[in-house]
PDB file of N, CA and C in Angstrom:
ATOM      1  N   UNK A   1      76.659 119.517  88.528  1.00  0.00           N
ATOM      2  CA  UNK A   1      76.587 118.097  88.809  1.00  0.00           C
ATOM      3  C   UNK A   1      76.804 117.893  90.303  1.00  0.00           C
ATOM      4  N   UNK A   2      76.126 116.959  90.832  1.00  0.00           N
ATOM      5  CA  UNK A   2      76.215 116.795  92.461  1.00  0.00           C
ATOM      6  C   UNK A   2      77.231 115.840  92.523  1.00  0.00           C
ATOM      7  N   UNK A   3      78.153 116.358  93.723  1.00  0.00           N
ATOM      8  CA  UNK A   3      79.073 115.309  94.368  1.00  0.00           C
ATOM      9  C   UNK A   3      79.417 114.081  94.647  1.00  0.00           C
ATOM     10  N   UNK A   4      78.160 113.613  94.724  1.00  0.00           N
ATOM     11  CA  UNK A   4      77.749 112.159  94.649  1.00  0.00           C
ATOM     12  C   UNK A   4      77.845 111.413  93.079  1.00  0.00           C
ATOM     13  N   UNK A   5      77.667 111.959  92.489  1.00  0.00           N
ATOM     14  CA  UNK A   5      77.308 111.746  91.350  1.00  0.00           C
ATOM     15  C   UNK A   5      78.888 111.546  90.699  1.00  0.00           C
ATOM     16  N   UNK A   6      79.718 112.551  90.824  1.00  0.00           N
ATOM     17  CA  UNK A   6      80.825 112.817  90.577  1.00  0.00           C
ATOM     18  C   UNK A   6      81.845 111.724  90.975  1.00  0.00           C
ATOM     19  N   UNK A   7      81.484 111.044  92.341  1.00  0.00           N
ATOM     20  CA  UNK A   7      82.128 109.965  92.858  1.00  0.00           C
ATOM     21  C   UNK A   7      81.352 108.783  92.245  1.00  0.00           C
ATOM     22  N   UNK A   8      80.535 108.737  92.013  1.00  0.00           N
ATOM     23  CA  UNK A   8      79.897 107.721  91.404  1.00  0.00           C
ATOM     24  C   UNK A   8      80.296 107.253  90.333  1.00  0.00           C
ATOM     25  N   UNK A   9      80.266 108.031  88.940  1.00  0.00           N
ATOM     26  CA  UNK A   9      81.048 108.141  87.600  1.00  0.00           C
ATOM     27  C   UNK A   9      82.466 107.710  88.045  1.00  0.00           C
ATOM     28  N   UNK A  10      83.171 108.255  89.409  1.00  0.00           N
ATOM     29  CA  UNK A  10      84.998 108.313  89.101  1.00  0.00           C
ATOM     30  C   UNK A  10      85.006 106.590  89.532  1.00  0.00           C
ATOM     31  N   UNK A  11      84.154 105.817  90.315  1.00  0.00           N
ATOM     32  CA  UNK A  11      84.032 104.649  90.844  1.00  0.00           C
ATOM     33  C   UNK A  11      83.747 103.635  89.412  1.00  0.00           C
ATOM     34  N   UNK A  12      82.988 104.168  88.990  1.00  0.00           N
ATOM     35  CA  UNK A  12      82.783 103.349  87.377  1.00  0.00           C
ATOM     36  C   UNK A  12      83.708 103.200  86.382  1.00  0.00           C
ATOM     37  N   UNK A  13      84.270 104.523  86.787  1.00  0.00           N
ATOM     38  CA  UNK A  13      85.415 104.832  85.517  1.00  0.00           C
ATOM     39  C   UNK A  13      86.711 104.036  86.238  1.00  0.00           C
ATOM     40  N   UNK A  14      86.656 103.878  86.956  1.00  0.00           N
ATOM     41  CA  UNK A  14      88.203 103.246  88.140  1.00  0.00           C
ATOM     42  C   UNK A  14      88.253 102.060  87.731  1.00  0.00           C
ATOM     43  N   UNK A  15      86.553 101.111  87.562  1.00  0.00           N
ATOM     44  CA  UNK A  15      86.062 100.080  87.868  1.00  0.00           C
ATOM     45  C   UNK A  15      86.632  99.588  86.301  1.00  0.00           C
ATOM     46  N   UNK A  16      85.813 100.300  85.525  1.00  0.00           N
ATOM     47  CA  UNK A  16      86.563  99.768  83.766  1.00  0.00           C
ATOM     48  C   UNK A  16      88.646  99.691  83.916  1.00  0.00           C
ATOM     49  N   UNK A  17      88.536 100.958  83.867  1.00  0.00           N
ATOM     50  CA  UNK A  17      89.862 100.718  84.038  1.00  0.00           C
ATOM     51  C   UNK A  17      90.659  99.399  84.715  1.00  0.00           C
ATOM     52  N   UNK A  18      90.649  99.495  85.579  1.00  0.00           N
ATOM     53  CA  UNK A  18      90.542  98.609  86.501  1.00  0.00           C
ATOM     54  C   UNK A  18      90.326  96.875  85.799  1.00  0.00           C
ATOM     55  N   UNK A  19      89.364  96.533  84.825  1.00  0.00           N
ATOM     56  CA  UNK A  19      88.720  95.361  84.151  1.00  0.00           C
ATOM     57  C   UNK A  19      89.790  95.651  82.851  1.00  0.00           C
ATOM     58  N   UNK A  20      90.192  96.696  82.681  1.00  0.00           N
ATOM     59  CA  UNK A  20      90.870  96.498  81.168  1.00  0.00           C
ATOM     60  C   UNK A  20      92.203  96.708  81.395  1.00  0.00           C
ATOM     61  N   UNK A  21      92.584  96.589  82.874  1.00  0.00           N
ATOM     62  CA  UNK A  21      94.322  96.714  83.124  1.00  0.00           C
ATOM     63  C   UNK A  21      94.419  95.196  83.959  1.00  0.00           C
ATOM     64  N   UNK A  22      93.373  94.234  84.323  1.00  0.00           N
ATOM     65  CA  UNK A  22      93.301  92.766  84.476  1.00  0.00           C
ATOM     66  C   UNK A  22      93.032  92.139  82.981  1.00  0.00           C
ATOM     67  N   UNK A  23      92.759  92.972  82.183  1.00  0.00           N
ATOM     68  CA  UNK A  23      92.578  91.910  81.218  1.00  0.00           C
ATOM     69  C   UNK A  23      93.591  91.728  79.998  1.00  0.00           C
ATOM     70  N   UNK A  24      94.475  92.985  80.445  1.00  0.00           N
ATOM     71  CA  UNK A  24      96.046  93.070  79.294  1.00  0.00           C
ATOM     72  C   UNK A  24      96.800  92.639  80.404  1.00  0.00           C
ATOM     73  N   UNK A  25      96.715  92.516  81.736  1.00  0.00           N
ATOM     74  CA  UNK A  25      97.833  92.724  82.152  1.00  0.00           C
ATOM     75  C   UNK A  25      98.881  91.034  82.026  1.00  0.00           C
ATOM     76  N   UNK A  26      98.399  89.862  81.619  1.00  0.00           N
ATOM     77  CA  UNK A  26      99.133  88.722  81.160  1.00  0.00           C
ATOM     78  C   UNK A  26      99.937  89.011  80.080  1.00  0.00           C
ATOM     79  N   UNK A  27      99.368  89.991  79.274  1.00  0.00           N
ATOM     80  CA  UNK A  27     100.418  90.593  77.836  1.00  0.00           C
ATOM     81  C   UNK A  27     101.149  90.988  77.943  1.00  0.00           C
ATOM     82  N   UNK A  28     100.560  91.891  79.029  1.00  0.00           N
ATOM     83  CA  UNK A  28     101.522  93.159  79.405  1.00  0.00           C
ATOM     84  C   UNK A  28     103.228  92.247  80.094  1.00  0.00           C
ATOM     85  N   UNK A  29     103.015  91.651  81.401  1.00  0.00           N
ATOM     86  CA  UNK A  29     103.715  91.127  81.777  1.00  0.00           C
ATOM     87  C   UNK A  29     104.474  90.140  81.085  1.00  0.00           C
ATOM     88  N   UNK A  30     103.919  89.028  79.824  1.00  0.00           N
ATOM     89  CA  UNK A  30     104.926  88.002  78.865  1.00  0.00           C
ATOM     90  C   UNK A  30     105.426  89.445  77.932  1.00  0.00           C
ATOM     91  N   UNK A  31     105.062  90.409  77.387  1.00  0.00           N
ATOM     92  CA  UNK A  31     106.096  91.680  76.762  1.00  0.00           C
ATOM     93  C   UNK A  31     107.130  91.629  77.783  1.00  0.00           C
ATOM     94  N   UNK A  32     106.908  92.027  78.950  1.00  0.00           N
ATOM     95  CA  UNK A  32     107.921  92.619  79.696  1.00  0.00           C
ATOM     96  C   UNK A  32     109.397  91.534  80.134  1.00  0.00           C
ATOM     97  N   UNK A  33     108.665  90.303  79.941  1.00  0.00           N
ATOM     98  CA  UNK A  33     109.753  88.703  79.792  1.00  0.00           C
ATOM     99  C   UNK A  33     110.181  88.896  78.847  1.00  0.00           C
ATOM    100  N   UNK A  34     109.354  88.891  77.796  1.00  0.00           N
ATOM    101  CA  UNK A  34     110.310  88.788  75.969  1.00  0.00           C
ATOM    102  C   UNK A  34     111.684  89.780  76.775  1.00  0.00           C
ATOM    103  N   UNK A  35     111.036  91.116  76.199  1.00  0.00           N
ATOM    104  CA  UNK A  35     111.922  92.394  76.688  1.00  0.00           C
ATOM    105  C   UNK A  35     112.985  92.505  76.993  1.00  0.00           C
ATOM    106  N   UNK A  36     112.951  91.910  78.553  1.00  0.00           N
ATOM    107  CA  UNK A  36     113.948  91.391  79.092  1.00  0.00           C
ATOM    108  C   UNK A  36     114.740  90.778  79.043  1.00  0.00           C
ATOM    109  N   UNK A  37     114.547  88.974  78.258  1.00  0.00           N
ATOM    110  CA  UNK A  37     115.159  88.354  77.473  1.00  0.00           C
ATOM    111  C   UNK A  37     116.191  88.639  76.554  1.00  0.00           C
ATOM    112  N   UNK A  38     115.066  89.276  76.088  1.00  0.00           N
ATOM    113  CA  UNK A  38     115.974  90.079  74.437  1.00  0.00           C
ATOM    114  C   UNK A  38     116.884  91.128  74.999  1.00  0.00           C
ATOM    115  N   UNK A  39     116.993  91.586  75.978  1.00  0.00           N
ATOM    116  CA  UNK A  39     118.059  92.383  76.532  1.00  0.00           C
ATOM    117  C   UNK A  39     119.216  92.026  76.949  1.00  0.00           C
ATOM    118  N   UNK A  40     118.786  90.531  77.387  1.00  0.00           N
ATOM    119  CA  UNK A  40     119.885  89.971  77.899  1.00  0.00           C
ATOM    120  C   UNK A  40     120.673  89.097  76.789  1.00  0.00           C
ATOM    121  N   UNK A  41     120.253  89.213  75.462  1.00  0.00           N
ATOM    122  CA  UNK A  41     120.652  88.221  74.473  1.00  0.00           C
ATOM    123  C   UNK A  41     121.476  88.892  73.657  1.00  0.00           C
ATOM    124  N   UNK A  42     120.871  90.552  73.342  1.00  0.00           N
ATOM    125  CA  UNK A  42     121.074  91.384  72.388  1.00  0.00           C
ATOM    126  C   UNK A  42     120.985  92.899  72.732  1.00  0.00           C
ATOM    127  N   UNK A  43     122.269  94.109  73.491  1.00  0.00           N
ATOM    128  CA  UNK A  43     121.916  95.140  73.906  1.00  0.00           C
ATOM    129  C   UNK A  43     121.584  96.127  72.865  1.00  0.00           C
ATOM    130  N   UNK A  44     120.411  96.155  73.434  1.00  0.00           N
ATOM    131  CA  UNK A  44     119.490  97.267  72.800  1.00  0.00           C
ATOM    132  C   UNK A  44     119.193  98.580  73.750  1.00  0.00           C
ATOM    133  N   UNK A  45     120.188  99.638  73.513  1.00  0.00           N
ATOM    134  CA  UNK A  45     119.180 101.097  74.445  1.00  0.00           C
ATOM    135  C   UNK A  45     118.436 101.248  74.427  1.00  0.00           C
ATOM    136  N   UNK A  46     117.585 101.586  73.057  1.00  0.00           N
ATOM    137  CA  UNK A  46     116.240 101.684  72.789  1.00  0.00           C
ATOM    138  C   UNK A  46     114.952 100.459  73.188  1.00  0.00           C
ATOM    139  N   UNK A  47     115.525  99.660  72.986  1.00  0.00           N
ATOM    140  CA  UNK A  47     114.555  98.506  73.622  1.00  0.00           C
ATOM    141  C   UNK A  47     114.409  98.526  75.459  1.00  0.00           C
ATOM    142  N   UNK A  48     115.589  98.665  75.855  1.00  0.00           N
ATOM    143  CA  UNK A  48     115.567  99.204  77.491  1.00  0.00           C
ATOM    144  C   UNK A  48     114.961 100.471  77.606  1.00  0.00           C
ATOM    145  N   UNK A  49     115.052 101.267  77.153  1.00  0.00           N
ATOM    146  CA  UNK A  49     114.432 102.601  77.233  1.00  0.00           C
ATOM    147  C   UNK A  49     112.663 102.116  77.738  1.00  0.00           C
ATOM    148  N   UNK A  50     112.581 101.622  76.406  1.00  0.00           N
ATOM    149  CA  UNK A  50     110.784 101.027  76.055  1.00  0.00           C
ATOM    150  C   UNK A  50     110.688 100.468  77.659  1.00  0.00           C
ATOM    151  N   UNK A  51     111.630  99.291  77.828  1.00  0.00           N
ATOM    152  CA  UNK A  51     111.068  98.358  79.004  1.00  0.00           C
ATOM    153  C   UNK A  51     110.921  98.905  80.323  1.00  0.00           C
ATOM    154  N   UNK A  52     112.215  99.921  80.466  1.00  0.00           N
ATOM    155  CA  UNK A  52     111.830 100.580  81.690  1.00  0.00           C
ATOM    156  C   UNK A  52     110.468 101.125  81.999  1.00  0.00           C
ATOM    157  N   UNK A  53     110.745 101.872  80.887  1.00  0.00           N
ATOM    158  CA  UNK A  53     109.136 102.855  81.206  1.00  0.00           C
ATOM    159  C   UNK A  53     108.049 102.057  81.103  1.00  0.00           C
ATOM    160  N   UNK A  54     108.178 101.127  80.495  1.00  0.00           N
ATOM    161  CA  UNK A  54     106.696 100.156  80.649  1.00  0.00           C
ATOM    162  C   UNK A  54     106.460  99.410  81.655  1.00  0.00           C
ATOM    163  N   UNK A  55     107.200  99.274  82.140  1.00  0.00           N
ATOM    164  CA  UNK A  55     107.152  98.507  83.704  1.00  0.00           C
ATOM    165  C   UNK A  55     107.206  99.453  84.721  1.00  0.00           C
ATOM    166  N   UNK A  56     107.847 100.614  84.724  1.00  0.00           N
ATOM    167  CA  UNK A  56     107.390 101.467  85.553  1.00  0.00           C
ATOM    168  C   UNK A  56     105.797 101.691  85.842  1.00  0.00           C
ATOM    169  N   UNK A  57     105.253 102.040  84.492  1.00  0.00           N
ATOM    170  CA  UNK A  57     103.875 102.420  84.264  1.00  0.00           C
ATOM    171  C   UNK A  57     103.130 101.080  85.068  1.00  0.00           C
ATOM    172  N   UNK A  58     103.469 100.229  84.799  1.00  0.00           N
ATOM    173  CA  UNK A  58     103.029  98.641  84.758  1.00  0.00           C
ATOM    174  C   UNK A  58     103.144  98.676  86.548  1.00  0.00           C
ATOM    175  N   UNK A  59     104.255  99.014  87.275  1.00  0.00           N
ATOM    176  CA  UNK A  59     103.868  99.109  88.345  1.00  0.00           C
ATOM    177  C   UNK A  59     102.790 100.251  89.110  1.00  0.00           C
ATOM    178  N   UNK A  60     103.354 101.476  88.708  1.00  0.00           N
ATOM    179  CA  UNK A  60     101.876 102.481  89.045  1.00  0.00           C
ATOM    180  C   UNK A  60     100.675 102.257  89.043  1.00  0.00           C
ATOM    181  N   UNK A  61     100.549 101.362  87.698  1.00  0.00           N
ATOM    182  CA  UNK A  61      99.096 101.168  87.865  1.00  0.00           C
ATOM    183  C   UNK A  61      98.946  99.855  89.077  1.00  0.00           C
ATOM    184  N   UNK A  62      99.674  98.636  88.895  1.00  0.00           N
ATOM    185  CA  UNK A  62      99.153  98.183  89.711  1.00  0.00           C
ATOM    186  C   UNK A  62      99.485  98.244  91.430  1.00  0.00           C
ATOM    187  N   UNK A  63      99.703  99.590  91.631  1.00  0.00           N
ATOM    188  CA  UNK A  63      99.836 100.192  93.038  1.00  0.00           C
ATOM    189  C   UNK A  63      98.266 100.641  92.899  1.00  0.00           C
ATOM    190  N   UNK A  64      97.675 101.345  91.760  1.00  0.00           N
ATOM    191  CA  UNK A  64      96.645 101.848  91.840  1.00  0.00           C
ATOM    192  C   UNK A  64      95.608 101.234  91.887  1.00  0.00           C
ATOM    193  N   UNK A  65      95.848 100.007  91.409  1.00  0.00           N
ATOM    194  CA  UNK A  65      94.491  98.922  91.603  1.00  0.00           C
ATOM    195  C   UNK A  65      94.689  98.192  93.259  1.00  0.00           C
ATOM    196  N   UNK A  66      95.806  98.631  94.050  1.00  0.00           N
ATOM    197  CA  UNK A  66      95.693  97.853  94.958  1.00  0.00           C
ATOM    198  C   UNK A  66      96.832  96.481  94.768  1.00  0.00           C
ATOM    199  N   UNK A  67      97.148  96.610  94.234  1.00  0.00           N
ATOM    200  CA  UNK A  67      98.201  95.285  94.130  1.00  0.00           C
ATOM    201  C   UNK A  67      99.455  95.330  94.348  1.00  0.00           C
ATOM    202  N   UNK A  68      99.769  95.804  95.339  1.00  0.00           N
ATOM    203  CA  UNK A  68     101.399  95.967  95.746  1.00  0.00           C
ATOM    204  C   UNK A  68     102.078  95.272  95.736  1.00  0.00           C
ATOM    205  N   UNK A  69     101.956  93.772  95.843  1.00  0.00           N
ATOM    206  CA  UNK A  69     102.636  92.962  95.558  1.00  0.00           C
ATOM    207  C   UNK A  69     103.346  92.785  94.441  1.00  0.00           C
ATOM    208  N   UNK A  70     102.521  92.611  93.594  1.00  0.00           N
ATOM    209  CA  UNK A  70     102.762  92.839  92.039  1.00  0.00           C
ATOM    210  C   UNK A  70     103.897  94.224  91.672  1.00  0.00           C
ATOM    211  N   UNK A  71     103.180  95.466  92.356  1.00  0.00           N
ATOM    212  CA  UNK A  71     104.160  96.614  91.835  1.00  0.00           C
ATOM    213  C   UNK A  71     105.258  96.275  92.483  1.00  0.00           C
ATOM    214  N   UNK A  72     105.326  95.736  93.790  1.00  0.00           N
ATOM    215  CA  UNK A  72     107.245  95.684  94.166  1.00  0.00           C
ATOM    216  C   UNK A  72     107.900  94.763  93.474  1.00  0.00           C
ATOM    217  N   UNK A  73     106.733  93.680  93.122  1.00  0.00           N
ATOM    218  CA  UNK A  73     108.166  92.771  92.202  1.00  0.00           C
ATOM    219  C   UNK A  73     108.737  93.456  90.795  1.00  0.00           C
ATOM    220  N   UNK A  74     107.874  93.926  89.763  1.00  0.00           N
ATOM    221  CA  UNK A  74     108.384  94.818  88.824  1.00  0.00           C
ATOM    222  C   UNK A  74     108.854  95.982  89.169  1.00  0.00           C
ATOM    223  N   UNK A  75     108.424  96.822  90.254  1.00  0.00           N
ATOM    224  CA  UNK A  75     109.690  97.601  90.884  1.00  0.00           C
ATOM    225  C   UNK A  75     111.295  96.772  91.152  1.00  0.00           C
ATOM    226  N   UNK A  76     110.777  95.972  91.968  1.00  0.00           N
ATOM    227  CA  UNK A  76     112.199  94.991  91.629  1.00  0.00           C
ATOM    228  C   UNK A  76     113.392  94.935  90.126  1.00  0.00           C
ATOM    229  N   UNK A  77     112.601  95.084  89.532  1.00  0.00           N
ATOM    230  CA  UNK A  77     113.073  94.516  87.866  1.00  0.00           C
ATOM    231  C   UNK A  77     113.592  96.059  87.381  1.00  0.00           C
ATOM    232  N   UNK A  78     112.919  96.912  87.226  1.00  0.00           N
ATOM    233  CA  UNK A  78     112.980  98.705  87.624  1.00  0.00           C
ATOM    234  C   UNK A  78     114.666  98.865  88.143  1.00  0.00           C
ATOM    235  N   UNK A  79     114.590  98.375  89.192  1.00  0.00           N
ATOM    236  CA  UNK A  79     115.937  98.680  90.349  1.00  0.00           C
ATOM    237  C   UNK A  79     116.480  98.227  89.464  1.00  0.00           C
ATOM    238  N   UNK A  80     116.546  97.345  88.820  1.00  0.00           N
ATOM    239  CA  UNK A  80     118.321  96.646  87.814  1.00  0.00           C
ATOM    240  C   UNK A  80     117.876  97.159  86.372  1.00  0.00           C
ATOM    241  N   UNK A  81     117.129  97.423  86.033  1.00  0.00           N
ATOM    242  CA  UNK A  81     117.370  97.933  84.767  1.00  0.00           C
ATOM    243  C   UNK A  81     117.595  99.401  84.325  1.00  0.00           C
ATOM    244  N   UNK A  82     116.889 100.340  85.525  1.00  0.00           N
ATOM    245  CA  UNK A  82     117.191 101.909  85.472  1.00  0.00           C
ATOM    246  C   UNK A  82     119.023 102.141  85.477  1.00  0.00           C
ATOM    247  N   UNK A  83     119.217 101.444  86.518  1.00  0.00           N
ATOM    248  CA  UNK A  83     120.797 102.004  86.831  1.00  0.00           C
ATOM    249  C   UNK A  83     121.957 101.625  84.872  1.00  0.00           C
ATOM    250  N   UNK A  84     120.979 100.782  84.535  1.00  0.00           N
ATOM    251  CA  UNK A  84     122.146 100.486  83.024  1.00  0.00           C
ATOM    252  C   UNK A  84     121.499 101.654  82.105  1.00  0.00           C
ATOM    253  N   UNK A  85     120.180 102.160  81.644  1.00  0.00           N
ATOM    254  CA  UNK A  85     119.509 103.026  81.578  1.00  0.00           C
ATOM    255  C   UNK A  85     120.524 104.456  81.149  1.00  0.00           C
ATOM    256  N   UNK A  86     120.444 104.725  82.562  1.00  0.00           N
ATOM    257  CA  UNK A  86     121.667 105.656  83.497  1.00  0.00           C
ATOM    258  C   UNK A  86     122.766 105.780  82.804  1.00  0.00           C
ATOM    259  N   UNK A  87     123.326 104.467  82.666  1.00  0.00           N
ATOM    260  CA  UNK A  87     125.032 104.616  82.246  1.00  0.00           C
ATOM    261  C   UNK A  87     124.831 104.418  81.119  1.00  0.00           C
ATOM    262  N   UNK A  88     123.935 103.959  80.338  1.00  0.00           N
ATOM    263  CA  UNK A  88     124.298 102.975  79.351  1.00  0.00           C
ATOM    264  C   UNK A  88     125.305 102.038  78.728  1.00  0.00           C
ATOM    265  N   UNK A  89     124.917 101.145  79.749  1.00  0.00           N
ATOM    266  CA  UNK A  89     125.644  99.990  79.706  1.00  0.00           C
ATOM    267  C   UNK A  89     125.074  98.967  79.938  1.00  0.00           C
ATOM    268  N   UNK A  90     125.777  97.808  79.024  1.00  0.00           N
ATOM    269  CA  UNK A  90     125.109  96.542  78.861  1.00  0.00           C
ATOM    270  C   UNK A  90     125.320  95.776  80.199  1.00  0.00           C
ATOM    271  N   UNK A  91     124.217  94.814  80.759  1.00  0.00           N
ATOM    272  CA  UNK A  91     124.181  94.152  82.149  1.00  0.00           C
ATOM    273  C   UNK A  91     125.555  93.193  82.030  1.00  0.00           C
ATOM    274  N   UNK A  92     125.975  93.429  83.123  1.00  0.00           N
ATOM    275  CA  UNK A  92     126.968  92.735  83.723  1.00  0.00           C
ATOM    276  C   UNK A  92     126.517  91.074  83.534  1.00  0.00           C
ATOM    277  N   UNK A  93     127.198  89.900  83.801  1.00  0.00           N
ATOM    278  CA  UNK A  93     126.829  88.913  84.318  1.00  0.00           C
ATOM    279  C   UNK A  93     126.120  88.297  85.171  1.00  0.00           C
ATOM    280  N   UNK A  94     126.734  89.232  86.336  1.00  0.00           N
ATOM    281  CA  UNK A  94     125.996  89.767  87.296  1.00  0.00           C
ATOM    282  C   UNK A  94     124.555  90.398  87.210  1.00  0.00           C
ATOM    283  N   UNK A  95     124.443  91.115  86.953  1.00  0.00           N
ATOM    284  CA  UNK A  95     123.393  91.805  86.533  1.00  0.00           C
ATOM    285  C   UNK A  95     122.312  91.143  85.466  1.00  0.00           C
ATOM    286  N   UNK A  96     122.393  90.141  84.884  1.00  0.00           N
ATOM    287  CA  UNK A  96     121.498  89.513  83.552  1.00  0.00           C
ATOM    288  C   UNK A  96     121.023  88.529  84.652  1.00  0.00           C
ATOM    289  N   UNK A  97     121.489  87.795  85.805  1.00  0.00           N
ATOM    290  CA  UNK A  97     121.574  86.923  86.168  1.00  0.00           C
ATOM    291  C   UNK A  97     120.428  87.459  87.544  1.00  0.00           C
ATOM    292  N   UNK A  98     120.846  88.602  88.165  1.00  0.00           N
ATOM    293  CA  UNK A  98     119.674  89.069  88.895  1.00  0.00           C
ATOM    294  C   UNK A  98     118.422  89.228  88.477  1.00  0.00           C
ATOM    295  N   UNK A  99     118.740  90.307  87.200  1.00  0.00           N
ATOM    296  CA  UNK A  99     117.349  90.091  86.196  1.00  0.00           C
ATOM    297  C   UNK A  99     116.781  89.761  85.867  1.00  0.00           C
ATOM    298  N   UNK A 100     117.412  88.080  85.392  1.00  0.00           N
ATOM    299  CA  UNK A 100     116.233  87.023  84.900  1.00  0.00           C
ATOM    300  C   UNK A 100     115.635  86.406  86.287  1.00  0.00           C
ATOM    301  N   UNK A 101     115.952  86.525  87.888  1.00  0.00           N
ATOM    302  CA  UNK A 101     115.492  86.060  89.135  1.00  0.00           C
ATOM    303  C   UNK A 101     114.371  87.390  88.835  1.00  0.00           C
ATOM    304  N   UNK A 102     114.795  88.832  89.336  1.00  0.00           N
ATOM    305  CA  UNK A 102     113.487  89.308  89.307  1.00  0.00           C
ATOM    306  C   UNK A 102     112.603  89.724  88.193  1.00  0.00           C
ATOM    307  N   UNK A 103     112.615  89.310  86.966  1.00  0.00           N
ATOM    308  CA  UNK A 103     111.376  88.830  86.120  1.00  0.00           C
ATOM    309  C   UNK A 103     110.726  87.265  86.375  1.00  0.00           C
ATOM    310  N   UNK A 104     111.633  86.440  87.105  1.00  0.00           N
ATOM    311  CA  UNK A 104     111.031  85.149  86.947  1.00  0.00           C
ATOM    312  C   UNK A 104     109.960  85.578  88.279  1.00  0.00           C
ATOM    313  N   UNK A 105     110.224  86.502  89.130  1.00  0.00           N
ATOM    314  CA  UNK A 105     109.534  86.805  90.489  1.00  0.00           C
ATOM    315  C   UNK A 105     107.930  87.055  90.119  1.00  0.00           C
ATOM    316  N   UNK A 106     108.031  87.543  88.965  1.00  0.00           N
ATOM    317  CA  UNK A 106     106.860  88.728  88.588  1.00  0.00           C
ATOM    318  C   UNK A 106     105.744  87.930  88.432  1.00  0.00           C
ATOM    319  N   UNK A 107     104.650  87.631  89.193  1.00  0.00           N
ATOM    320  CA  UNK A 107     103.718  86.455  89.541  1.00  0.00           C
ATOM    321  C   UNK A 107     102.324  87.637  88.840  1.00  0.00           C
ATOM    322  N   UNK A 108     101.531  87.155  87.864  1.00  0.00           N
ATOM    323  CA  UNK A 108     100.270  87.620  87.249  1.00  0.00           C
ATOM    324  C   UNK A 108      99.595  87.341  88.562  1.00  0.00           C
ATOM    325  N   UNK A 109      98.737  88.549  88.657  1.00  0.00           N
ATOM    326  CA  UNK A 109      97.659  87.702  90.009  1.00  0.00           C
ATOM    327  C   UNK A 109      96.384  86.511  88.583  1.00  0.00           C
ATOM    328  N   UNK A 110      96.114  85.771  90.013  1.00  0.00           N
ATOM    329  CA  UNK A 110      95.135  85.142  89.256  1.00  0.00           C
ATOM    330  C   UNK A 110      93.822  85.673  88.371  1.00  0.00           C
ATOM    331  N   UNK A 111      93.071  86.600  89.598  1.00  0.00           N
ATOM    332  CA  UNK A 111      91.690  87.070  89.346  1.00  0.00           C
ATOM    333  C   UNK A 111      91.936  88.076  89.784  1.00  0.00           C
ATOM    334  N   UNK A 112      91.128  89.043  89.359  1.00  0.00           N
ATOM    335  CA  UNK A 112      90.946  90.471  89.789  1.00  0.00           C
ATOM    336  C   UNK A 112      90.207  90.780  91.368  1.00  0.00           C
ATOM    337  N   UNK A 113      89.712  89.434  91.944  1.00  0.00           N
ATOM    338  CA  UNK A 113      89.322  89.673  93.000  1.00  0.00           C
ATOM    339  C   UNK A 113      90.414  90.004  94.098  1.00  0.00           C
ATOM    340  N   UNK A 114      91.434  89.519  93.850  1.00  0.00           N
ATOM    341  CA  UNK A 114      92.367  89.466  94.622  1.00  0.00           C
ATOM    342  C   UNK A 114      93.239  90.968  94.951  1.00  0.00           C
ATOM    343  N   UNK A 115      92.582  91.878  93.954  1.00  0.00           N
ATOM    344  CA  UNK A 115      92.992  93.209  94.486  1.00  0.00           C
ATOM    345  C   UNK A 115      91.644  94.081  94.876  1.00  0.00           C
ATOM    346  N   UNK A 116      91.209  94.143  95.740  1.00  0.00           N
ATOM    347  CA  UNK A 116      89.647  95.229  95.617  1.00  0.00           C
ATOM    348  C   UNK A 116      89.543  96.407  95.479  1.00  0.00           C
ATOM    349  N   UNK A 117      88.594  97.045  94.718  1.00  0.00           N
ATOM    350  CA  UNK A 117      89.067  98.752  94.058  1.00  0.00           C
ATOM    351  C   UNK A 117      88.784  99.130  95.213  1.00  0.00           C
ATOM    352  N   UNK A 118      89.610 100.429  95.629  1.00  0.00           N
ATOM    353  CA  UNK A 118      90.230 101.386  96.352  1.00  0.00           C
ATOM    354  C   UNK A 118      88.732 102.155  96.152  1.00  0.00           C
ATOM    355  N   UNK A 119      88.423 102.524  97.469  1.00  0.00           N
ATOM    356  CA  UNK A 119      87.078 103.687  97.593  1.00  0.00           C
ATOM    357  C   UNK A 119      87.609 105.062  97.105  1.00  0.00           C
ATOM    358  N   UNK A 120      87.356 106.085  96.328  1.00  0.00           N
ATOM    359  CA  UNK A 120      87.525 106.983  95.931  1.00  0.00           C
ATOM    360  C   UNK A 120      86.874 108.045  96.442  1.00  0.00           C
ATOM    361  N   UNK A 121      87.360 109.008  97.162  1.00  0.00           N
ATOM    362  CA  UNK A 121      86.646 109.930  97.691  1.00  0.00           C
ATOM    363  C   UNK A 121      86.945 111.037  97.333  1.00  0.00           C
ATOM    364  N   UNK A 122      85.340 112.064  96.974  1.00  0.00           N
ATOM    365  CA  UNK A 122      85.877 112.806  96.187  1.00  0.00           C
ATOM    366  C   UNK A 122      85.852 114.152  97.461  1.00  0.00           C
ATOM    367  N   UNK A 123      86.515 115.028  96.816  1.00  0.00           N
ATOM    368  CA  UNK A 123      87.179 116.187  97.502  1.00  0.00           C
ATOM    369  C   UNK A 123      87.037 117.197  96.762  1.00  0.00           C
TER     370      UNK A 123
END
C-alpha cells in the first residue's frame, strides 16, 4: 500500500472518530456531572474508580481532537478526584466544594468546528 494512501485512510479514520467523540461527547460529559454528584452525596470507591478513568480518557481524547481547553478543565476535575482515589477517602468539605466548581467549569464545546483535526503525518 502507498504512503499516501496510508495517510489518507489514518485522516478518515481520525475524521470519524473525531464525529463520533463530538457526538457522545454531551453524554459523556452530563455522566461525568451525575458521577460526580453522586459522589458527593453518596461515597462510592467503585463509582470514583469508574469516574476517574473516564474523564481521564475523556480528556486524552479531547487533547487529541485538538481541544485543550476542554482537556484542562476535566484534567482539572482529575486533580481532585485522583488524590481521594489514592487514599481512599471520602472528599473533604473542602474538597466536594472544589469539585462541584471544577465540574461546573467543564464547558461542552459548541460545534466541532471549533477544534480542527490535527494533520497526521505519516512516518
Amino acid at each position: 500500500m502507498h504512503a499516501g494512501m496510508l495517510a489518507t485512510d489514518d485522516r478518515r479514520a481520525d475524521g470519524m472518530l473525531r464525529q463520533a467523540y463530538f457526538r457522545f461527547l454531551p453524554k459523556r460529559l452530563d455522566a461525568l456531572r451525575r458521577r460526580v454528584a453522586q459522589i458527593g452525596r453518596a461515597w462510592d470507591v467503585n463509582l470514583l474508580a469508574l469516574t476517574v478513568e473516564d474523564a481521564a480518557d475523556a480528556a486524552r481524547l479531547a487533547r487529541r481532537f485538538g481541544i485543550e481547553g476542554l482537556a484542562a478543565q476535566i484534567d482539572a476535575v482529575v486533580a481532585i478526584l485522583a488524590p481521594l482515589l489514592e487514599s481512599l477517602a471520602a472528599p473533604s468539605p473542602d474538597e466536594s466544594a472544589a469539585l462541584r466548581e471544577a465540574v461546573a467549569a467543564v464547558v461542552t464545546p459548541r460545534t466541532p468546528a471549533a477544534a480542527p483535526p490535527r494533520e497526521i503525518v505519516a512516518g
